[in-house]
PDB file of N, CA and C in Angstrom:
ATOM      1  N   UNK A   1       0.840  -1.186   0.000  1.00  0.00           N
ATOM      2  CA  UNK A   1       0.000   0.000   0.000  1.00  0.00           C
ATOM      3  C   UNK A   1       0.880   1.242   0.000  1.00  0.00           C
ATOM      4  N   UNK A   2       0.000   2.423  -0.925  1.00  0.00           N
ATOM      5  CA  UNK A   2       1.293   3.453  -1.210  1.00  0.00           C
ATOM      6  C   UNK A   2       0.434   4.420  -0.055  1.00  0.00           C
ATOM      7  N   UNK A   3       2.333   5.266   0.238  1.00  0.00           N
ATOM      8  CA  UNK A   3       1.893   6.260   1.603  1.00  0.00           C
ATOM      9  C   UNK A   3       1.946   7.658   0.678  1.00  0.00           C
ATOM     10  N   UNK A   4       1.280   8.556   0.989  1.00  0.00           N
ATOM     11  CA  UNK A   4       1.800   9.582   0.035  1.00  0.00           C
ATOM     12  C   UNK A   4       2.620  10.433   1.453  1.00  0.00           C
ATOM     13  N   UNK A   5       3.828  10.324   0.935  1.00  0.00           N
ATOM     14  CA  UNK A   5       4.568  11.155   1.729  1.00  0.00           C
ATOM     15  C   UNK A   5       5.117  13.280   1.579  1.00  0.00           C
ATOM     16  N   UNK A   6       4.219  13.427   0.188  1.00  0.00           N
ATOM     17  CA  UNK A   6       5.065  14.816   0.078  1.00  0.00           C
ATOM     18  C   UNK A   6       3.667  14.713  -1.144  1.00  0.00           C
ATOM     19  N   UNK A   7       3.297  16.112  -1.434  1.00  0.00           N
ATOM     20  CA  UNK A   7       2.268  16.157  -2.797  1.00  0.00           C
ATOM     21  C   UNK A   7       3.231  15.334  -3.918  1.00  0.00           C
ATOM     22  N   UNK A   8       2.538  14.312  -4.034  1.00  0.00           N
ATOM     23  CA  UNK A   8       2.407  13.149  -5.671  1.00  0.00           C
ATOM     24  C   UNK A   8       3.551  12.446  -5.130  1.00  0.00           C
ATOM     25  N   UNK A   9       4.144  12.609  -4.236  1.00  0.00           N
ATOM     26  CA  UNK A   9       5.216  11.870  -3.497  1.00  0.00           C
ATOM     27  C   UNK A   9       4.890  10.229  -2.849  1.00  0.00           C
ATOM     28  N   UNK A  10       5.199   9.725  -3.450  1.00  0.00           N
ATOM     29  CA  UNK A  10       4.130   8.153  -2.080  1.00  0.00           C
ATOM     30  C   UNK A  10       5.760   7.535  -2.303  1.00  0.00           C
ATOM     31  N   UNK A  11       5.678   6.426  -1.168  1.00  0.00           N
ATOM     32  CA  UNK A  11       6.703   5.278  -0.892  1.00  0.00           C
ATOM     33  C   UNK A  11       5.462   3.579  -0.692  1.00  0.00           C
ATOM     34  N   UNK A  12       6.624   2.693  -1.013  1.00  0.00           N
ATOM     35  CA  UNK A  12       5.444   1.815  -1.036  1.00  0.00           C
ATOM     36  C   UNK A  12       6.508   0.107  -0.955  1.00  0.00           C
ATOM     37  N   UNK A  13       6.487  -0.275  -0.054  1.00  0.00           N
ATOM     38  CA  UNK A  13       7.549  -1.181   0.018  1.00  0.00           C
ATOM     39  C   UNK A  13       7.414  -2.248  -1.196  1.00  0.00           C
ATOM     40  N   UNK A  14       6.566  -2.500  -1.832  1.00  0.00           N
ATOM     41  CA  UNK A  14       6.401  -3.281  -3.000  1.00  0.00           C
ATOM     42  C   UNK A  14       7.004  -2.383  -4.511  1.00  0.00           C
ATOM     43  N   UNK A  15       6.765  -1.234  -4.540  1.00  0.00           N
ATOM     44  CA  UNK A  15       7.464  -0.316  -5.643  1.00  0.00           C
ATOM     45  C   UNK A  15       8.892   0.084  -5.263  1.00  0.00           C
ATOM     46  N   UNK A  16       9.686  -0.068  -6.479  1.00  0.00           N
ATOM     47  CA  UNK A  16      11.373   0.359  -6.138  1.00  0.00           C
ATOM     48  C   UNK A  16      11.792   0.392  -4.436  1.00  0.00           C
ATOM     49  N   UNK A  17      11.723  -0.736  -3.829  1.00  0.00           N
ATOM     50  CA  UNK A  17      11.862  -1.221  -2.503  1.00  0.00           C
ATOM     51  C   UNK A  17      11.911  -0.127  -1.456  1.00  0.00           C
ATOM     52  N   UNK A  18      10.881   0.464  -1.912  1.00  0.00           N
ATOM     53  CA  UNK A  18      10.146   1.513  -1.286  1.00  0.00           C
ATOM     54  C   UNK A  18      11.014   2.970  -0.892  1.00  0.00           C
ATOM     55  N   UNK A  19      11.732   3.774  -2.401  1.00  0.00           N
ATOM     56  CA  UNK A  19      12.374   4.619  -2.432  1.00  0.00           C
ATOM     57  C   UNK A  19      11.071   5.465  -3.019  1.00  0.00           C
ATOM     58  N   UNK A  20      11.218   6.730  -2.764  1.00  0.00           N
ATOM     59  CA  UNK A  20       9.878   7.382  -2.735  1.00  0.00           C
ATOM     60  C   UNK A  20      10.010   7.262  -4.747  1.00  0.00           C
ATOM     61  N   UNK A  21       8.773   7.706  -5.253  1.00  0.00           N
ATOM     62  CA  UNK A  21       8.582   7.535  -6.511  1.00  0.00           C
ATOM     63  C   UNK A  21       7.203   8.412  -6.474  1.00  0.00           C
ATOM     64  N   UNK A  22       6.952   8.782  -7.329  1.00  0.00           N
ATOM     65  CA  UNK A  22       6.077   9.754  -8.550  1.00  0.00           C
ATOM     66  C   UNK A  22       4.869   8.965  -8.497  1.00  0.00           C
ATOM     67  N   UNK A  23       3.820   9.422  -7.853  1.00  0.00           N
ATOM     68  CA  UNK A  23       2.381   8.978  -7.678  1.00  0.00           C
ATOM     69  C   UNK A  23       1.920   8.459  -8.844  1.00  0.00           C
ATOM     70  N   UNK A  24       1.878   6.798  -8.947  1.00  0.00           N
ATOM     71  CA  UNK A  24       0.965   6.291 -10.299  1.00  0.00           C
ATOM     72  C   UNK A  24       2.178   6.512 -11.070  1.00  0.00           C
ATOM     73  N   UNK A  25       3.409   6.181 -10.752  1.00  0.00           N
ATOM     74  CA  UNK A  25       4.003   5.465 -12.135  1.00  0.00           C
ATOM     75  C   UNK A  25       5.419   4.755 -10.879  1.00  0.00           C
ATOM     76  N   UNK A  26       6.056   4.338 -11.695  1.00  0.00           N
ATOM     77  CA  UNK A  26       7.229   3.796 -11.346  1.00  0.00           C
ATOM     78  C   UNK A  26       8.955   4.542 -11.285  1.00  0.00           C
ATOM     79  N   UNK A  27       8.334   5.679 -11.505  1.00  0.00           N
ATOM     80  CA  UNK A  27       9.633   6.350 -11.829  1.00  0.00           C
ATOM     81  C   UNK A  27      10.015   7.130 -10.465  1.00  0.00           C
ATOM     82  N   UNK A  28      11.564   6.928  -9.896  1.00  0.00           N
ATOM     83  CA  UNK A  28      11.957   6.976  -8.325  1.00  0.00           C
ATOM     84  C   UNK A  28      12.425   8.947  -8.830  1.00  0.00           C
ATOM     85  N   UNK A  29      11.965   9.216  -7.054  1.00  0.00           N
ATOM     86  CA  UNK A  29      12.654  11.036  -7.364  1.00  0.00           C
ATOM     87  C   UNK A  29      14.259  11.174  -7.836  1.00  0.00           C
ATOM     88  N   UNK A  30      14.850  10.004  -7.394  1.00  0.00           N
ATOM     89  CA  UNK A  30      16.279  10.046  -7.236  1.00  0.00           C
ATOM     90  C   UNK A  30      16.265  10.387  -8.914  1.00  0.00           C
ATOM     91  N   UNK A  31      15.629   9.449  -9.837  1.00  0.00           N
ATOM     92  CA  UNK A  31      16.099   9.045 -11.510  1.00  0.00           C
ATOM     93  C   UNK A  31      15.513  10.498 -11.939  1.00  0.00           C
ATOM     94  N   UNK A  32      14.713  11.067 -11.691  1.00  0.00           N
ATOM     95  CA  UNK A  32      14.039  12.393 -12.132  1.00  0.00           C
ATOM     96  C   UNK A  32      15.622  13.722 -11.782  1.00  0.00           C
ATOM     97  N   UNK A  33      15.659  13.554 -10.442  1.00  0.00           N
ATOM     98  CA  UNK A  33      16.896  14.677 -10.168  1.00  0.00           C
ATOM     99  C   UNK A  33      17.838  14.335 -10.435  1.00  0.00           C
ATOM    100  N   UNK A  34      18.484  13.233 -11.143  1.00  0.00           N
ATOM    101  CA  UNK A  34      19.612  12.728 -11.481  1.00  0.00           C
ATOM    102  C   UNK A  34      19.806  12.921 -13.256  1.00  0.00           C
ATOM    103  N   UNK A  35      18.631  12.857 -13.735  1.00  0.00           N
ATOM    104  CA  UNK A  35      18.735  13.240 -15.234  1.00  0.00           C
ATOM    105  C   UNK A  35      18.702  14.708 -15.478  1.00  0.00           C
ATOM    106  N   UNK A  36      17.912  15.664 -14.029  1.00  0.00           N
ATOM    107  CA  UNK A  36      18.055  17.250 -14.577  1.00  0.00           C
ATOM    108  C   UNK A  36      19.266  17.645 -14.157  1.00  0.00           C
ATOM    109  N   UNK A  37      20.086  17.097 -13.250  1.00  0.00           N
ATOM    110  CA  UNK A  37      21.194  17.701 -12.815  1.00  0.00           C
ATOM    111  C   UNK A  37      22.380  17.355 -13.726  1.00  0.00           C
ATOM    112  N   UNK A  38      22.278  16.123 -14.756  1.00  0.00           N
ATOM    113  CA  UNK A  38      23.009  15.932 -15.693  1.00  0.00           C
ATOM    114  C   UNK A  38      22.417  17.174 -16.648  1.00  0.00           C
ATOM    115  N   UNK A  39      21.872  17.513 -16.908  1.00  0.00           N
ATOM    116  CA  UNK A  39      21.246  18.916 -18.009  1.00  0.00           C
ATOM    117  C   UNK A  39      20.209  18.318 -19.140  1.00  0.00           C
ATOM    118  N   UNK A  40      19.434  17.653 -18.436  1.00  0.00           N
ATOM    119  CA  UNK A  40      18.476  16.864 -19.596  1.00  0.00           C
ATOM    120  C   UNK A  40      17.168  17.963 -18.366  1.00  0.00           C
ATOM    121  N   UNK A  41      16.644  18.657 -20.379  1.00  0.00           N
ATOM    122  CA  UNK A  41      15.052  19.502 -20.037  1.00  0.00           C
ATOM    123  C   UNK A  41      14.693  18.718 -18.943  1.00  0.00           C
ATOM    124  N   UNK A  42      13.353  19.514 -18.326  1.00  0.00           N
ATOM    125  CA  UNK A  42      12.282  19.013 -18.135  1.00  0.00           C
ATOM    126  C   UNK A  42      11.288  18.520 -19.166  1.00  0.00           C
ATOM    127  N   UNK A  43      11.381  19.043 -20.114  1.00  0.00           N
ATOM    128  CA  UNK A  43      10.489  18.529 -20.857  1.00  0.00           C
ATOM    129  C   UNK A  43      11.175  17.390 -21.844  1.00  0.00           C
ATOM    130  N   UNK A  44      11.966  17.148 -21.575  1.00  0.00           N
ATOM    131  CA  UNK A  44      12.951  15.764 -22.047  1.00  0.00           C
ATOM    132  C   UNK A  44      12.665  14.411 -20.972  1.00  0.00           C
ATOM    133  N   UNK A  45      12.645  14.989 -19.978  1.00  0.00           N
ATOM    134  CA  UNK A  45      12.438  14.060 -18.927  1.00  0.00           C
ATOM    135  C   UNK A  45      11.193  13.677 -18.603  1.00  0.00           C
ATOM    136  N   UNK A  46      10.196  14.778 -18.983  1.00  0.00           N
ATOM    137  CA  UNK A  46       8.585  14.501 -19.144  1.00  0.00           C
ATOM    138  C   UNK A  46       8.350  13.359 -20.194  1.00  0.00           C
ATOM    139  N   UNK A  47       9.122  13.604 -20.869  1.00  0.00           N
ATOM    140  CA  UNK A  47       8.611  12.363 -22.519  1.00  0.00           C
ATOM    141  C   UNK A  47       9.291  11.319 -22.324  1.00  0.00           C
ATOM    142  N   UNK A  48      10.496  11.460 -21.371  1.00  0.00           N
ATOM    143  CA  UNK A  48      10.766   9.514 -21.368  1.00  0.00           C
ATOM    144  C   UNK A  48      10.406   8.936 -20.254  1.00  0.00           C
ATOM    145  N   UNK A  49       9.922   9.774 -19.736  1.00  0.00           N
ATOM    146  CA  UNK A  49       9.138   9.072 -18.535  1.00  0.00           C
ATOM    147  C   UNK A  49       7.785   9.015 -18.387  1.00  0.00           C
ATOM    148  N   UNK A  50       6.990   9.678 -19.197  1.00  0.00           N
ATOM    149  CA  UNK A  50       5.546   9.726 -19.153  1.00  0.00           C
ATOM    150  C   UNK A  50       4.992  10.848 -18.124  1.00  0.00           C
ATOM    151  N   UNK A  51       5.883  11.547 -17.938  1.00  0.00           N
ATOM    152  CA  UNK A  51       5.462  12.706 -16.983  1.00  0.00           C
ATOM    153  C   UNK A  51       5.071  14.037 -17.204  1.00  0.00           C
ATOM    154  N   UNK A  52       4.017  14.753 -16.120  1.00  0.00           N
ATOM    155  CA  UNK A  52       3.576  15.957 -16.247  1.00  0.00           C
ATOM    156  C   UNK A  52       5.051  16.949 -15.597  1.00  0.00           C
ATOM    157  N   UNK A  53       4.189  17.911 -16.010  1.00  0.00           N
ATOM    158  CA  UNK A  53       5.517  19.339 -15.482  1.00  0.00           C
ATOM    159  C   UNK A  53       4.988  18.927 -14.251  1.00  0.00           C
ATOM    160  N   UNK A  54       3.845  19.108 -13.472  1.00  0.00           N
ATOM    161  CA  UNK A  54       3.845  18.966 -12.232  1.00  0.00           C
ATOM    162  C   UNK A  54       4.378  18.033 -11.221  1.00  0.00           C
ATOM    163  N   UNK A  55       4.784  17.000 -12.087  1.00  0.00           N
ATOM    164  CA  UNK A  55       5.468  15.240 -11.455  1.00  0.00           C
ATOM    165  C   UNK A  55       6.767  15.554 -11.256  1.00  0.00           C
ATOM    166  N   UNK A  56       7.486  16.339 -12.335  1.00  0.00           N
ATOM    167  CA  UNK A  56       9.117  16.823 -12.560  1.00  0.00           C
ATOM    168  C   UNK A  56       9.266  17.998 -11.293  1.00  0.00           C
ATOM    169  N   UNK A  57       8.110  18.872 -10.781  1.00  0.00           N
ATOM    170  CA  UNK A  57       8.046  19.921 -10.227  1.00  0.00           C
ATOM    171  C   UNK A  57       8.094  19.324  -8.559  1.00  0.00           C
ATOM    172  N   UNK A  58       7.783  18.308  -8.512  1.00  0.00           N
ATOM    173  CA  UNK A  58       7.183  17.671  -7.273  1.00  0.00           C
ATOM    174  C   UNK A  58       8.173  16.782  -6.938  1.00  0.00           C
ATOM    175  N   UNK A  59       8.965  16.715  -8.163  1.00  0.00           N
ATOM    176  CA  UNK A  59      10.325  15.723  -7.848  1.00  0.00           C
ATOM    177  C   UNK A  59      11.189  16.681  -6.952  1.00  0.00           C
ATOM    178  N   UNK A  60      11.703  17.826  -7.791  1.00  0.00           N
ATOM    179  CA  UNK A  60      12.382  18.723  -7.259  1.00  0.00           C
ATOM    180  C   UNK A  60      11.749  19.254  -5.518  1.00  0.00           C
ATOM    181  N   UNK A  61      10.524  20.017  -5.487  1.00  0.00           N
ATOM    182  CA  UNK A  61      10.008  19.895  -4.305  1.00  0.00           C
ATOM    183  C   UNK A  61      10.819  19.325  -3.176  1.00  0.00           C
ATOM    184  N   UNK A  62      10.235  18.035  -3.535  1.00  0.00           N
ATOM    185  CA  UNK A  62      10.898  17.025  -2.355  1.00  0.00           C
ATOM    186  C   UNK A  62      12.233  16.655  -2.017  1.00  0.00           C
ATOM    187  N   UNK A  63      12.563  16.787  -3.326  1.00  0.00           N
ATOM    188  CA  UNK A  63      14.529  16.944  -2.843  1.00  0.00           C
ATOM    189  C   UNK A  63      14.974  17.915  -2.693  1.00  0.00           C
ATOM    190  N   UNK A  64      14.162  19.578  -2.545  1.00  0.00           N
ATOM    191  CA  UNK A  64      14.987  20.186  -2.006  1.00  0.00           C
ATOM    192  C   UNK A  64      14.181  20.265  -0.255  1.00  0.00           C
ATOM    193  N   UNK A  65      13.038  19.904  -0.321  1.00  0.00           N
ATOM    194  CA  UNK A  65      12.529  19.671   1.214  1.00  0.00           C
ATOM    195  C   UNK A  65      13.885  18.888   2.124  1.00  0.00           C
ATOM    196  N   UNK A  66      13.938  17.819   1.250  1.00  0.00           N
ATOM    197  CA  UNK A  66      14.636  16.587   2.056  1.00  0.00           C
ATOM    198  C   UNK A  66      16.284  17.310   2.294  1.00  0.00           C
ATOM    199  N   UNK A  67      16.909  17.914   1.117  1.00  0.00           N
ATOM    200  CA  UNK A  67      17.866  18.744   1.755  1.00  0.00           C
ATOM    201  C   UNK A  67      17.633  19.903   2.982  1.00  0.00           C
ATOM    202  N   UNK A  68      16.674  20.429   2.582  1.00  0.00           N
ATOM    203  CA  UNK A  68      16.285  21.517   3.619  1.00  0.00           C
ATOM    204  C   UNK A  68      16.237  21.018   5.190  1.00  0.00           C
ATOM    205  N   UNK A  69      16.406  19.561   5.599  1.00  0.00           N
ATOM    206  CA  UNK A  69      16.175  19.068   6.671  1.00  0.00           C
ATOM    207  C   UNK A  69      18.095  18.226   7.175  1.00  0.00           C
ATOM    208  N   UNK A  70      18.624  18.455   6.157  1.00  0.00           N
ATOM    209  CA  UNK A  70      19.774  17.806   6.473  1.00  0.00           C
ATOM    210  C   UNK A  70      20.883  18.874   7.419  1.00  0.00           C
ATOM    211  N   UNK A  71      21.431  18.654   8.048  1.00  0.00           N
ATOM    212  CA  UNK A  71      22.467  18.833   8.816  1.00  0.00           C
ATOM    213  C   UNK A  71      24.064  18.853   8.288  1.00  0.00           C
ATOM    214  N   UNK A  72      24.650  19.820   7.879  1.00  0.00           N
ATOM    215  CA  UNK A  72      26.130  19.879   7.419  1.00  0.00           C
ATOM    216  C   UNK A  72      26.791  20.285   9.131  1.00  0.00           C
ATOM    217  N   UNK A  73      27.794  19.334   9.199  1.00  0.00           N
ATOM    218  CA  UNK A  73      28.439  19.284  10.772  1.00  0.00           C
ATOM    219  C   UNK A  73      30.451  19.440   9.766  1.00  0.00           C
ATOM    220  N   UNK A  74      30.646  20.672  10.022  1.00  0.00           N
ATOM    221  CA  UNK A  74      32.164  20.937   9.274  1.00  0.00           C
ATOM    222  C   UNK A  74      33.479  20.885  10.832  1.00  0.00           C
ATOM    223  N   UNK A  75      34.345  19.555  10.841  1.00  0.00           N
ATOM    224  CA  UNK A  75      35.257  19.488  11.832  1.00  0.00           C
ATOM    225  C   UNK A  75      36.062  20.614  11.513  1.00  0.00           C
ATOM    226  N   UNK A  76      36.951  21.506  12.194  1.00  0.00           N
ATOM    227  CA  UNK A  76      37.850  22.129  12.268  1.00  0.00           C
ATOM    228  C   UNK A  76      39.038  21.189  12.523  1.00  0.00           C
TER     229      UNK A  76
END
């Protein structure tokens, strides 16, 4: 059963062993921010994945939420 964790965001231990993924398809946030940060459009990434601007928009969202919560600890 999928959780929706973030808008269009769900995790679901039966889908991609439950790495969050794009509501109603199979495609993980990681593979979405990993193809724009290589410099592939959004709208490149919409057509090989079957996705809306809002799915690509919701990817980003959540990975910068999930950074927004991380902790940088710099030793001297």
């Amino acid at each position: 059963m999928a959780t929706e964790i973030a808008p269009r965001i769900v995790v679901d231990k039966a889908v991609r062993f439950g790495e969050p993924v794009l509501k109603g398809t199979r495609v993980d946030v990681q593979t979405v921010i990993g193809h724009l940060a290589a410099g592939t459009t959004i709208e490149e990434v919409m057509e090989e994945y079957g996705l809306s601007r809002e799915d690509v928009l919701a990817a980003l969202a959540y990975a910068a939420h999930v950074l927004s919560l991380e902790e940088v600890r710099i030793q001297e």
